[in-house]
Each structure stands twice: as C-alpha cells, then as structure tokens.
PDB file of N, CA and C in Angstrom:
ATOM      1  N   UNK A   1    -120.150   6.720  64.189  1.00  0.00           N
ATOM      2  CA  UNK A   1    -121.196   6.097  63.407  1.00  0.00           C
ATOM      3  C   UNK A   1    -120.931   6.245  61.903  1.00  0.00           C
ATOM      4  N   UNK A   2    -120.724   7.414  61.691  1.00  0.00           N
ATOM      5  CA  UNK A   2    -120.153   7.473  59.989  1.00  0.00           C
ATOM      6  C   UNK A   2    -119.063   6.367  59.372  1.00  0.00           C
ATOM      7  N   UNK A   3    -117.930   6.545  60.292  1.00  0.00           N
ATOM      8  CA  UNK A   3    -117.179   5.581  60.206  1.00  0.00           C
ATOM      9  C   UNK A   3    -117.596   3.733  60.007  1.00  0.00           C
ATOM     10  N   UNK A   4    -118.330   3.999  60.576  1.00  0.00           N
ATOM     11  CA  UNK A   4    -119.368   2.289  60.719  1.00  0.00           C
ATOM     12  C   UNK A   4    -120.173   2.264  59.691  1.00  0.00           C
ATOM     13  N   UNK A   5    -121.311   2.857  59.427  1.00  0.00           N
ATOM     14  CA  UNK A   5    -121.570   3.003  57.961  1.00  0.00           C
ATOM     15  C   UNK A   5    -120.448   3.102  56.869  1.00  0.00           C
ATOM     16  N   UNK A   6    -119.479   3.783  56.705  1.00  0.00           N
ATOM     17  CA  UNK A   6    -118.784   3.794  55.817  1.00  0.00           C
ATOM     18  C   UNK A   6    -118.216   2.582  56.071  1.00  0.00           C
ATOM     19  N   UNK A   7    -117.584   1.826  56.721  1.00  0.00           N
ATOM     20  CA  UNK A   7    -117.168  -0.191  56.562  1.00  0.00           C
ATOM     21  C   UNK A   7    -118.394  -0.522  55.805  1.00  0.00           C
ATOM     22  N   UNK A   8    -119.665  -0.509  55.916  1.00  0.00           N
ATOM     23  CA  UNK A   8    -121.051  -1.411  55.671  1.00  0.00           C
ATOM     24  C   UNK A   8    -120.740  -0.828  53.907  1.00  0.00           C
ATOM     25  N   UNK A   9    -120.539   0.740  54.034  1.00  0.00           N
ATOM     26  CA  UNK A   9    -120.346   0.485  52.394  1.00  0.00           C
ATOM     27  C   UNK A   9    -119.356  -0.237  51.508  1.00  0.00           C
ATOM     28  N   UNK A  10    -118.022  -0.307  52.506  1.00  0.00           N
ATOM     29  CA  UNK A  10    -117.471  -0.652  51.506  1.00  0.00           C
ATOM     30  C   UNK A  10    -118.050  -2.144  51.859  1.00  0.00           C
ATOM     31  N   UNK A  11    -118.325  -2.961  52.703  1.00  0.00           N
ATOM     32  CA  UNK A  11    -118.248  -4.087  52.555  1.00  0.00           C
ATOM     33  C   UNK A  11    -119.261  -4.567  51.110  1.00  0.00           C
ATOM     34  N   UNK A  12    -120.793  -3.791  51.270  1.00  0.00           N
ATOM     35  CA  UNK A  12    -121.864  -3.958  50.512  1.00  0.00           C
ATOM     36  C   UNK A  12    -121.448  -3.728  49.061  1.00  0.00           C
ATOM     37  N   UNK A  13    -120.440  -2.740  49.178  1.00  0.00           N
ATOM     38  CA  UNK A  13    -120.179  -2.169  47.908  1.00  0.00           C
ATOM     39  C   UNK A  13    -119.431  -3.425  47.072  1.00  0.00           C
ATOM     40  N   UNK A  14    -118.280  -4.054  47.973  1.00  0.00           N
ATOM     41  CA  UNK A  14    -117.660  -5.189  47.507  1.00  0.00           C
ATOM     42  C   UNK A  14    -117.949  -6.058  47.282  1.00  0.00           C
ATOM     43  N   UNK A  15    -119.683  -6.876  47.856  1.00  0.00           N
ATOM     44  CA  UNK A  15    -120.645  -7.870  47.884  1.00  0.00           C
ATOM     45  C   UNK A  15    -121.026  -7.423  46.399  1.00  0.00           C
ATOM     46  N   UNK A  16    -121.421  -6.234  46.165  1.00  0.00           N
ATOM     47  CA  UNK A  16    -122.056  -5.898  44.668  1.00  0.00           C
ATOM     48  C   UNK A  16    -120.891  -6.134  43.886  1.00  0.00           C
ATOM     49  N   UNK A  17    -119.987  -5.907  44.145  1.00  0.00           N
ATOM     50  CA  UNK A  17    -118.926  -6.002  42.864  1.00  0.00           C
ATOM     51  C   UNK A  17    -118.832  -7.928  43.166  1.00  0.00           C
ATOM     52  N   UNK A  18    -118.478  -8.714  43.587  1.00  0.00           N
ATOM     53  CA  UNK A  18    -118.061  -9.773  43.414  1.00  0.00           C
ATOM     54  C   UNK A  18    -119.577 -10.829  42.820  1.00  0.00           C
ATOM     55  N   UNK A  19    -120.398  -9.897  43.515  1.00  0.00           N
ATOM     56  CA  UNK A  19    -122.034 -11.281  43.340  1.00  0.00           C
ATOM     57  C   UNK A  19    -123.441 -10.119  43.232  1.00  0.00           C
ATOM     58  N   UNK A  20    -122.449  -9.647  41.916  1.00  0.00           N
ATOM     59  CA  UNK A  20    -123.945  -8.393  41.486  1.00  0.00           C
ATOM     60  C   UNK A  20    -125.363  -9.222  41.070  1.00  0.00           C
ATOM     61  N   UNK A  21    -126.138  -8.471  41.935  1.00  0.00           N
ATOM     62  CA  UNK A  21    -127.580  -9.120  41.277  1.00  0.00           C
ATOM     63  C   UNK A  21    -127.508  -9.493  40.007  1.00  0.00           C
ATOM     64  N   UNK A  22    -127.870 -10.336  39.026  1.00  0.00           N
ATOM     65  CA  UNK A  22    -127.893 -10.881  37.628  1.00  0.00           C
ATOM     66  C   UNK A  22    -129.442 -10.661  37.077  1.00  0.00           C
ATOM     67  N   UNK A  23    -130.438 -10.684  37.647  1.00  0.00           N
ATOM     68  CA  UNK A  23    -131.740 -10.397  37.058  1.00  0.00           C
ATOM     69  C   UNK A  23    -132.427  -9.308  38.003  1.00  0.00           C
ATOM     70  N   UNK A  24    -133.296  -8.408  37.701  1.00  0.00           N
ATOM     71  CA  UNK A  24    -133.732  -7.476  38.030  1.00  0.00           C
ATOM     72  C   UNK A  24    -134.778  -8.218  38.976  1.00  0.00           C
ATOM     73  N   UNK A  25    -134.893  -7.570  40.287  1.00  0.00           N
ATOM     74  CA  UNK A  25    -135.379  -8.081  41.637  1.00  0.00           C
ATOM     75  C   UNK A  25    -136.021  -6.820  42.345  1.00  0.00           C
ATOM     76  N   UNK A  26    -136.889  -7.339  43.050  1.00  0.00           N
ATOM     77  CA  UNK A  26    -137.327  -5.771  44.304  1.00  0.00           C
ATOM     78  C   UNK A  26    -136.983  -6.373  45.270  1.00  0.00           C
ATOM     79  N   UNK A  27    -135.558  -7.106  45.429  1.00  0.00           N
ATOM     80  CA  UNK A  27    -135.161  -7.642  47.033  1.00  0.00           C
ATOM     81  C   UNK A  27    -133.360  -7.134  47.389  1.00  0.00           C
ATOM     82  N   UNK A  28    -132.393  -7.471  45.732  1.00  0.00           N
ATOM     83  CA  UNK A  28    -131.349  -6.741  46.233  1.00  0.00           C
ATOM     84  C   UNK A  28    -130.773  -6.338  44.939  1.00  0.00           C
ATOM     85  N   UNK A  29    -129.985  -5.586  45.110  1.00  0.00           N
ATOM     86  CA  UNK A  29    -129.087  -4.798  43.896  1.00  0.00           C
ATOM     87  C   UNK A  29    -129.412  -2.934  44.583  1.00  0.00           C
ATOM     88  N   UNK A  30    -128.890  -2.094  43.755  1.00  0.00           N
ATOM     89  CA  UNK A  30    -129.667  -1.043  43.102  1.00  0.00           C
ATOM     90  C   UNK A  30    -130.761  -1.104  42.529  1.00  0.00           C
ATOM     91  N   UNK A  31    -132.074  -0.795  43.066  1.00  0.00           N
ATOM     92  CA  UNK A  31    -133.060  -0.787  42.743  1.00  0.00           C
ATOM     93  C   UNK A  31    -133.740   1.307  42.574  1.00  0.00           C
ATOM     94  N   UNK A  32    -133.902   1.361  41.207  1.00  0.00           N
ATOM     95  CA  UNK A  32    -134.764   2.554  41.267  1.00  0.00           C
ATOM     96  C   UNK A  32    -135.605   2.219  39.940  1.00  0.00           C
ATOM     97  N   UNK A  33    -135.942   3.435  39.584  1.00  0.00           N
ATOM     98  CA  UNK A  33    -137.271   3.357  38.296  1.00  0.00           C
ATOM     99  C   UNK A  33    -135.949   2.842  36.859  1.00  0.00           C
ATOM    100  N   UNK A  34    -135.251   3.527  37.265  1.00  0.00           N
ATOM    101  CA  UNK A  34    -134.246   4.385  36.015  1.00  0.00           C
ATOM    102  C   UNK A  34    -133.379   2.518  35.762  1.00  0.00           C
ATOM    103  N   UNK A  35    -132.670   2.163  36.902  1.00  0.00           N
ATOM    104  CA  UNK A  35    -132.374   1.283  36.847  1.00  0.00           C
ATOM    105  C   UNK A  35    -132.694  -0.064  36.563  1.00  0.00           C
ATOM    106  N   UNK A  36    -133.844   0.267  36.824  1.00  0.00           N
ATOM    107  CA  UNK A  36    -135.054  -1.199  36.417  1.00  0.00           C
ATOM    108  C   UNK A  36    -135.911  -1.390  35.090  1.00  0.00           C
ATOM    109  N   UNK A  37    -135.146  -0.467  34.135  1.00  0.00           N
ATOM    110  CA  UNK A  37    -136.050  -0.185  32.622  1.00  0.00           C
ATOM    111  C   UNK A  37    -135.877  -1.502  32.193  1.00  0.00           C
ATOM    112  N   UNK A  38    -134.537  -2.116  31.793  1.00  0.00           N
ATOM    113  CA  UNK A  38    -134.618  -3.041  31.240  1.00  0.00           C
ATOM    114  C   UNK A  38    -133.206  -3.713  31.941  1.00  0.00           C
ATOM    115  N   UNK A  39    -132.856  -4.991  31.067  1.00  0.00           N
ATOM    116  CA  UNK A  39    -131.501  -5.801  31.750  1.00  0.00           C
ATOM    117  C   UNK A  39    -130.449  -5.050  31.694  1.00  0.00           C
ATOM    118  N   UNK A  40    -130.120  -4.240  30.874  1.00  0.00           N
ATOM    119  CA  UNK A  40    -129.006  -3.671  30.160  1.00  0.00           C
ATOM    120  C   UNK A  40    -128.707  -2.437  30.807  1.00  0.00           C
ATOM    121  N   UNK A  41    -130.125  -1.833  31.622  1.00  0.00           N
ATOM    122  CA  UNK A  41    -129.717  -0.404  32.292  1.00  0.00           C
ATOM    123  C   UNK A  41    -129.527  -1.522  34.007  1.00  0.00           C
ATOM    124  N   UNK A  42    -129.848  -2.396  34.709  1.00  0.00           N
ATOM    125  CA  UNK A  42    -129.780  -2.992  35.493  1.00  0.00           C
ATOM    126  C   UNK A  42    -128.540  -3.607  35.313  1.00  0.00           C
ATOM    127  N   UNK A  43    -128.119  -4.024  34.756  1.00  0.00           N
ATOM    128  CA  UNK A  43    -126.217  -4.491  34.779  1.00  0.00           C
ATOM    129  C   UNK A  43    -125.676  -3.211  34.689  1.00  0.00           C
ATOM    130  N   UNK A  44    -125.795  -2.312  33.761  1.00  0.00           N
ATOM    131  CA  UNK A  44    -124.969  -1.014  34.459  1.00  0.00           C
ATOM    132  C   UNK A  44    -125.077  -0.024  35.248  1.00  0.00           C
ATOM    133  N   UNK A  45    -126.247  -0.079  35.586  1.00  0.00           N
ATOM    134  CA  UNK A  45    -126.491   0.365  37.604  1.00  0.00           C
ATOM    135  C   UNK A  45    -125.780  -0.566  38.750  1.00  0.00           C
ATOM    136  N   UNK A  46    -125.796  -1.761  38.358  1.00  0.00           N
ATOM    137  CA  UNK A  46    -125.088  -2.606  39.546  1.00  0.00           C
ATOM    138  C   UNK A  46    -123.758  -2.384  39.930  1.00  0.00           C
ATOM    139  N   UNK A  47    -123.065  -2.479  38.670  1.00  0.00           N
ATOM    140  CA  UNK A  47    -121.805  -2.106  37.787  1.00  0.00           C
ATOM    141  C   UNK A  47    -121.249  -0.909  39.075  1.00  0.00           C
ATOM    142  N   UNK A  48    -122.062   0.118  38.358  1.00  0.00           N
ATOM    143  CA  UNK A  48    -121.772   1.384  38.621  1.00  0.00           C
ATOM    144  C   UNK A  48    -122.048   1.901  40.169  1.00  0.00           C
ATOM    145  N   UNK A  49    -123.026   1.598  40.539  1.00  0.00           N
ATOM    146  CA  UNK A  49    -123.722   1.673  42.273  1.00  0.00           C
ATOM    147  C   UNK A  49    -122.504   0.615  43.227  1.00  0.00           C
ATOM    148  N   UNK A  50    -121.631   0.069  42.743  1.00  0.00           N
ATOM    149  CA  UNK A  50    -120.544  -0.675  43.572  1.00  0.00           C
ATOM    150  C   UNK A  50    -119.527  -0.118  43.704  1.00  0.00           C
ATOM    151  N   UNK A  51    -119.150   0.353  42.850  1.00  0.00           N
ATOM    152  CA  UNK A  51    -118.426   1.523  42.419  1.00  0.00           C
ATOM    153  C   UNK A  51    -118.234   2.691  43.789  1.00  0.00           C
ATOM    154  N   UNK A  52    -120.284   3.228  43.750  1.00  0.00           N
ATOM    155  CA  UNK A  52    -120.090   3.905  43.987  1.00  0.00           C
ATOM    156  C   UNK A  52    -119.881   4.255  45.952  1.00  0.00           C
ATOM    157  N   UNK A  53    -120.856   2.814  45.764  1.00  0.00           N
ATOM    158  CA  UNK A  53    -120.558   2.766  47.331  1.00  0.00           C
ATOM    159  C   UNK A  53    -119.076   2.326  47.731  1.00  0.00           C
ATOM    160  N   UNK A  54    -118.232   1.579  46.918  1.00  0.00           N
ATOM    161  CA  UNK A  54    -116.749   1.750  47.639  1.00  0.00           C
ATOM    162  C   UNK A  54    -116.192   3.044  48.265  1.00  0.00           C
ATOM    163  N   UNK A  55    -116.626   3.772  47.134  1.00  0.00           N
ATOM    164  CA  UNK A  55    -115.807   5.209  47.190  1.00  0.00           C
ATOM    165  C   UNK A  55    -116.216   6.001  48.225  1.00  0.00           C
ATOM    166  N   UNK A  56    -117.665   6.008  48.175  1.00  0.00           N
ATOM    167  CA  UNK A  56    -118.256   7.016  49.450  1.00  0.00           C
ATOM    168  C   UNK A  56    -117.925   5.955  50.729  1.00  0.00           C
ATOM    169  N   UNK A  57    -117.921   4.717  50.814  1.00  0.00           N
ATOM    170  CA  UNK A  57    -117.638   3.914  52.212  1.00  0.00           C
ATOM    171  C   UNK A  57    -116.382   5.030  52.318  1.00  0.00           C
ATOM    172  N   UNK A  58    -115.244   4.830  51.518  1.00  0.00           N
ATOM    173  CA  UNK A  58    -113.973   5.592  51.969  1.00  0.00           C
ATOM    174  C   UNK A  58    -114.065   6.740  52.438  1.00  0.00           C
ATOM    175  N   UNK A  59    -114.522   7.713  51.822  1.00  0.00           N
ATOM    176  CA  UNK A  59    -115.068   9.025  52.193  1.00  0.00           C
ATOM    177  C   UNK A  59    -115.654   9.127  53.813  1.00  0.00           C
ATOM    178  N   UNK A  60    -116.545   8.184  54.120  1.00  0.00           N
ATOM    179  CA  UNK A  60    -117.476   8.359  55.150  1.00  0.00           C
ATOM    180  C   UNK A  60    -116.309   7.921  56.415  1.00  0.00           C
ATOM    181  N   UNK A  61    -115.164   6.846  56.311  1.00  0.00           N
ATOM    182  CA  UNK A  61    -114.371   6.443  56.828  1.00  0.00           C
ATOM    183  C   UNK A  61    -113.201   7.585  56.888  1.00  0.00           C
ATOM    184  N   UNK A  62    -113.174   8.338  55.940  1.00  0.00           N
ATOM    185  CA  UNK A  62    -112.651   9.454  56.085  1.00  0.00           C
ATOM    186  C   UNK A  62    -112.761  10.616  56.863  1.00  0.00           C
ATOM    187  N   UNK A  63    -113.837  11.042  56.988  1.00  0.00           N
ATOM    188  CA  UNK A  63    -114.968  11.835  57.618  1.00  0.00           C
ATOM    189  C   UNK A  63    -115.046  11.540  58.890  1.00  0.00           C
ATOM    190  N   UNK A  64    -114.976  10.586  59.026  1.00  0.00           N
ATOM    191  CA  UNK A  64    -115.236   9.863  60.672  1.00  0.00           C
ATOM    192  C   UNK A  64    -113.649  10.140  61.233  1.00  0.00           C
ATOM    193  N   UNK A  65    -113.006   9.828  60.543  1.00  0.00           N
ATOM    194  CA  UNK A  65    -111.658   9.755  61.355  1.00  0.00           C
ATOM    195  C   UNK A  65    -111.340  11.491  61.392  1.00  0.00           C
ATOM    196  N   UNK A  66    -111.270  12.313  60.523  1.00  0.00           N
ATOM    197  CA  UNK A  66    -111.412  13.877  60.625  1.00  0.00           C
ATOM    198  C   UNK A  66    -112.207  14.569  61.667  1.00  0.00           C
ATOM    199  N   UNK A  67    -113.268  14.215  61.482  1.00  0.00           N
ATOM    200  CA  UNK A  67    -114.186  14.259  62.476  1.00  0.00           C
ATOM    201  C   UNK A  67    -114.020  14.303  63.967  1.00  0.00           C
ATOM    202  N   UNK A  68    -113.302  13.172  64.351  1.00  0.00           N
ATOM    203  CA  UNK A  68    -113.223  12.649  65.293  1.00  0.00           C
ATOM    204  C   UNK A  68    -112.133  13.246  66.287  1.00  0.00           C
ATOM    205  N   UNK A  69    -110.877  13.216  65.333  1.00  0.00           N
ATOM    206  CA  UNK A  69    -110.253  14.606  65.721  1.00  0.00           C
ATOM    207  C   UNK A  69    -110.019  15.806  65.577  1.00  0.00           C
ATOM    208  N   UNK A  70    -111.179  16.460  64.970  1.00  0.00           N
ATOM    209  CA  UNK A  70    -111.396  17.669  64.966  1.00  0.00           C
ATOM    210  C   UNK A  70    -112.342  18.073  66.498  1.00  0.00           C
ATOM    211  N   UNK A  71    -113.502  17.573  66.647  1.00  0.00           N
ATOM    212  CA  UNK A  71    -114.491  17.714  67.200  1.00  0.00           C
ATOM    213  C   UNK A  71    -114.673  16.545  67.909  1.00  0.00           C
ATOM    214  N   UNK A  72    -114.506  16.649  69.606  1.00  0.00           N
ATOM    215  CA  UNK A  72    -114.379  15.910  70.760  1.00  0.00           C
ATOM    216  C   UNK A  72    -115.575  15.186  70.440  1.00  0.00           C
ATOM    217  N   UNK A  73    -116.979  15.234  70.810  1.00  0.00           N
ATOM    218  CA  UNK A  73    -118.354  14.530  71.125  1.00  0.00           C
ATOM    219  C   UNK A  73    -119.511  15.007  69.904  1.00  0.00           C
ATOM    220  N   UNK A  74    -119.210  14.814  68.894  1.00  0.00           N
ATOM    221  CA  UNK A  74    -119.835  14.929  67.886  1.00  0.00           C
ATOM    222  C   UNK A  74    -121.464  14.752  68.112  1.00  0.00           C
ATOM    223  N   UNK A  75    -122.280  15.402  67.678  1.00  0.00           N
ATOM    224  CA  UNK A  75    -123.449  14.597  68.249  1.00  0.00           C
ATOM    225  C   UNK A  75    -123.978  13.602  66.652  1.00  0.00           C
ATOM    226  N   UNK A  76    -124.876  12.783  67.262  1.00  0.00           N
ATOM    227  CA  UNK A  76    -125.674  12.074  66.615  1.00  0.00           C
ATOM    228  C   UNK A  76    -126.441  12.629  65.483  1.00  0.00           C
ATOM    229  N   UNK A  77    -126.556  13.803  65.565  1.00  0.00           N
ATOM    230  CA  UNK A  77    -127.803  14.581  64.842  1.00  0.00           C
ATOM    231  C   UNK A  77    -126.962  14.738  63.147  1.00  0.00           C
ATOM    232  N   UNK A  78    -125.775  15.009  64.076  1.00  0.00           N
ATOM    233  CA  UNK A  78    -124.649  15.929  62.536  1.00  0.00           C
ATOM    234  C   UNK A  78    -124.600  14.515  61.855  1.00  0.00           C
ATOM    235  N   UNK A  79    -124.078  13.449  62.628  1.00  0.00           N
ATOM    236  CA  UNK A  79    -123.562  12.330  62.060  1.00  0.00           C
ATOM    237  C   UNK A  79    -124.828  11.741  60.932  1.00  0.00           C
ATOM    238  N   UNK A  80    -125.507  11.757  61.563  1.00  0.00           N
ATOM    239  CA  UNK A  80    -126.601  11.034  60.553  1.00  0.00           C
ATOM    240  C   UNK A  80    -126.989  12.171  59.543  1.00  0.00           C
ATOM    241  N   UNK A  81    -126.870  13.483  59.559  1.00  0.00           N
ATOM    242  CA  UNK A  81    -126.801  14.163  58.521  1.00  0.00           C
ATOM    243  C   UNK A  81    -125.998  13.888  57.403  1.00  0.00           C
ATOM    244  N   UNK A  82    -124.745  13.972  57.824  1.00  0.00           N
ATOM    245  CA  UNK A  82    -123.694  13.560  56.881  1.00  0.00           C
ATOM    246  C   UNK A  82    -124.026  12.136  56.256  1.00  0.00           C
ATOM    247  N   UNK A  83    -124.786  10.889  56.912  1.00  0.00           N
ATOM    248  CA  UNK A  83    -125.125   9.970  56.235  1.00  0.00           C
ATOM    249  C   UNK A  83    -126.007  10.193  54.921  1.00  0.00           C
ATOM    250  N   UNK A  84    -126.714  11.170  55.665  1.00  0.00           N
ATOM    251  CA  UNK A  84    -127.860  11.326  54.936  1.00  0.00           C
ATOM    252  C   UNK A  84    -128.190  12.000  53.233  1.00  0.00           C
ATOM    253  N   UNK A  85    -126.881  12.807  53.783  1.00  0.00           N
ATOM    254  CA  UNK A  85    -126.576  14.048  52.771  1.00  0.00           C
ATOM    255  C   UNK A  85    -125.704  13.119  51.404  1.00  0.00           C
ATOM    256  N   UNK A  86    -125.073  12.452  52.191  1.00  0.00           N
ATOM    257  CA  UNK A  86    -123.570  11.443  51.546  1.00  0.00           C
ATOM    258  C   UNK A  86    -124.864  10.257  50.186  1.00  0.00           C
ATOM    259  N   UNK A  87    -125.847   9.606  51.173  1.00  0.00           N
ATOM    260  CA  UNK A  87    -126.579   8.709  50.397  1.00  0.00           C
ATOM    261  C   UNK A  87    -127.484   9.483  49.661  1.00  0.00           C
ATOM    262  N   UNK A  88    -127.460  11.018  49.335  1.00  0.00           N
ATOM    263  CA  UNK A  88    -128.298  11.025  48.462  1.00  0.00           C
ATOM    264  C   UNK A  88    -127.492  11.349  47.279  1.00  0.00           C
ATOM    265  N   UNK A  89    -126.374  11.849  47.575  1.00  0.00           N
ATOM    266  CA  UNK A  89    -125.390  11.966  46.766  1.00  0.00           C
ATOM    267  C   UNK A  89    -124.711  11.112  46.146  1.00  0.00           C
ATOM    268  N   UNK A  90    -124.759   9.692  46.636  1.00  0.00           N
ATOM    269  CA  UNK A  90    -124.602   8.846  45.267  1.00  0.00           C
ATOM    270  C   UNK A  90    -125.536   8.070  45.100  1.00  0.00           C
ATOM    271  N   UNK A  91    -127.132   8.588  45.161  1.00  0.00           N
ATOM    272  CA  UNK A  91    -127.992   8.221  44.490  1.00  0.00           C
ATOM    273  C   UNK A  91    -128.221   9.292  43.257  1.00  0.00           C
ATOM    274  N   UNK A  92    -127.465  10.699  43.366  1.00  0.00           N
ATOM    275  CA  UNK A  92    -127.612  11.602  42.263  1.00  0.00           C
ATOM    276  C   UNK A  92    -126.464  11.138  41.065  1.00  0.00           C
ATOM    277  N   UNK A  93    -125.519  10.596  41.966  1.00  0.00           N
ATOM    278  CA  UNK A  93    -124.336  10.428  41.351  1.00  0.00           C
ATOM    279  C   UNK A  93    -124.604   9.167  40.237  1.00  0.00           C
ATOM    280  N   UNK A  94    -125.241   8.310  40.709  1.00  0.00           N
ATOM    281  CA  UNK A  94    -125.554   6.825  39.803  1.00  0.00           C
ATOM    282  C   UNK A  94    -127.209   7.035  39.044  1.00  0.00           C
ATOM    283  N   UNK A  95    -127.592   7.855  39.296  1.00  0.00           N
ATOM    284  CA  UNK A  95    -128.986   8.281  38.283  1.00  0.00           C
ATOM    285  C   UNK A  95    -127.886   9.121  37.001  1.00  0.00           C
ATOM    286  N   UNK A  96    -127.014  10.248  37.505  1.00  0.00           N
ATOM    287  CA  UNK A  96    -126.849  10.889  35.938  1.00  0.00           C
ATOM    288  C   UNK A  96    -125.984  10.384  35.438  1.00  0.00           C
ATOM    289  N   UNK A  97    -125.159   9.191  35.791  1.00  0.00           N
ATOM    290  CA  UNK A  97    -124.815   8.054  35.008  1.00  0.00           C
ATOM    291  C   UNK A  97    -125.231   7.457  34.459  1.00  0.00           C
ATOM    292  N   UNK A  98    -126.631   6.759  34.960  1.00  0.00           N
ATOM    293  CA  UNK A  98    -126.996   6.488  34.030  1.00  0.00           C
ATOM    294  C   UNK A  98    -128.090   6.872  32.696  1.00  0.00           C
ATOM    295  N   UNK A  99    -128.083   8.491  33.401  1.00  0.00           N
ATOM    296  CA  UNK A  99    -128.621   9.749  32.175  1.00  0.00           C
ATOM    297  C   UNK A  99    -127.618   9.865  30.663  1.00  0.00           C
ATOM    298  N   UNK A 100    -126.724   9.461  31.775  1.00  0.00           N
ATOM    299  CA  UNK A 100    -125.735   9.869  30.289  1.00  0.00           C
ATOM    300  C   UNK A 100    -125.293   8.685  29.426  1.00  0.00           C
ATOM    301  N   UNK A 101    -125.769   7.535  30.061  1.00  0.00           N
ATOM    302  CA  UNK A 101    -125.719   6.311  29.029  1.00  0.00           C
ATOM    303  C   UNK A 101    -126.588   5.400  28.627  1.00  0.00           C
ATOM    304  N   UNK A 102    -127.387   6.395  28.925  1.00  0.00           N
ATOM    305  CA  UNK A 102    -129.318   5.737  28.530  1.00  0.00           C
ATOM    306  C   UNK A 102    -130.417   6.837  28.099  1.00  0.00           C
ATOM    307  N   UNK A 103    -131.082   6.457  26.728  1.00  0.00           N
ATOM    308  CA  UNK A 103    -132.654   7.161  26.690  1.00  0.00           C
ATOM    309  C   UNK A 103    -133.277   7.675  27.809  1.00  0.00           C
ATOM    310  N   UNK A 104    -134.429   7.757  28.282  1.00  0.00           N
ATOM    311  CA  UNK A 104    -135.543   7.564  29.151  1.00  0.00           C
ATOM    312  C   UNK A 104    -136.286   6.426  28.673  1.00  0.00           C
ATOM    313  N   UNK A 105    -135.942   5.889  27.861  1.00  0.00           N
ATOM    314  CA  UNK A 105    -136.913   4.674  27.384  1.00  0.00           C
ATOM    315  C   UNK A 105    -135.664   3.578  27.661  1.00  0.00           C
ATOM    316  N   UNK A 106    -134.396   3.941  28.212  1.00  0.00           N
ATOM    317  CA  UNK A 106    -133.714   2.379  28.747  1.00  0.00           C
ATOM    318  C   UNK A 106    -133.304   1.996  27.133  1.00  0.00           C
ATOM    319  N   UNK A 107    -133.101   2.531  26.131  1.00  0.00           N
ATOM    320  CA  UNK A 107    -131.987   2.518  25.007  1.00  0.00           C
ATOM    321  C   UNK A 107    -131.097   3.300  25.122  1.00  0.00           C
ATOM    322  N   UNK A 108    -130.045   2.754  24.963  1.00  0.00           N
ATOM    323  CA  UNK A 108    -128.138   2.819  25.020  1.00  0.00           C
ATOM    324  C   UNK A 108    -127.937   3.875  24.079  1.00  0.00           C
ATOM    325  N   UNK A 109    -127.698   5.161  24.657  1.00  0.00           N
ATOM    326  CA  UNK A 109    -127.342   6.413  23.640  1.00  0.00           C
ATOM    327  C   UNK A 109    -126.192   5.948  22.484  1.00  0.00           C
ATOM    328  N   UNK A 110    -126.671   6.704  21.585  1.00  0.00           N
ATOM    329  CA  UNK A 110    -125.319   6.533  20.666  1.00  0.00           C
ATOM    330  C   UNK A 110    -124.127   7.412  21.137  1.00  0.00           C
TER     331      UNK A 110
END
C-alpha cells in the first residue's frame, strides 16, 4: 500500500508541477491558511508542495520495496502509519518553507 500511495504521489505531484492551480481555490492545489494569504504565497506553495510530493512519492516507493523485503506480511496498521507519519511531514516540510519566505501577513521577507 505505501508503495501505491507513493505512485499517487508522484503522479499528483507531477499533475502539480505541469498544471499548478493558477488562482487560489478550496477545490485543488495545496490548500492551507499559510498558503492561501495571498497569490504570491499560493504560487509558491504550489511550486513547492510538487516538489514535495515527488520526493516523498519516491521515498514511500522506497519504503515499500524495503519493506517488503525485509518483513514477509506487513500489516495494514504499520503501513498506514508510515502514510500517515510521511504526510504530515511534508505538510511540516512546505509550511516552514514557506515560514522562511513569508511574513505572517503573506509579505515576501527581505
């Protein structure tokens, strides 16, 4: 299952990089508070959240195949942990990105 999620990222991840949302939406892109200040923090959340799901798709595709031959019948429980653990981690990963290139008011640090 990790392995399968990790394809969906990279595929999603590659959908964001080729046909990134262009206007701020509550239907698709990266959507959070941080990301939705203004246009300018929303193009570089999209940017960056494609990014990030390529990388963790690989990872999770990584994981799965390690996994798999490490440990005969993996259960379900671990697997969706590791999903779980993985997606919050590049939701931490693409928030202090964009901490470090934005106000809290969604102006572009000097």
């Amino acid at each position: 299952m990790v392995g399968l999620v990790g394809i969906i990222c990279i595929v999603v991840g590659g959908i964001f990089k080729v046909l990134p949302p262009r206007k701020m939406n509550w239907i698709y892109g990266y959507r959070t508070t941080s990301s939705m200040k203004n246009q300018d923090t929303w193009d570089v959340a999209q940017k960056y959240s494609a990014n990030t799901f390529i990388i963790f798709g690989f990872i999770f595709v990584a994981l799965e195949f390690i996994l798999s031959h490490l440990i005969e019948n993996i259960s379900i429980g671990y697997e969706n942990a590791i999903v779980l653990i993985g997606s919050i981690i590049m939701i931490v990963v693409d928030e202090v990105h964009l901490r470090k290139v934005f106000n809290k008011d969604g102006s572009r640090k000097l």
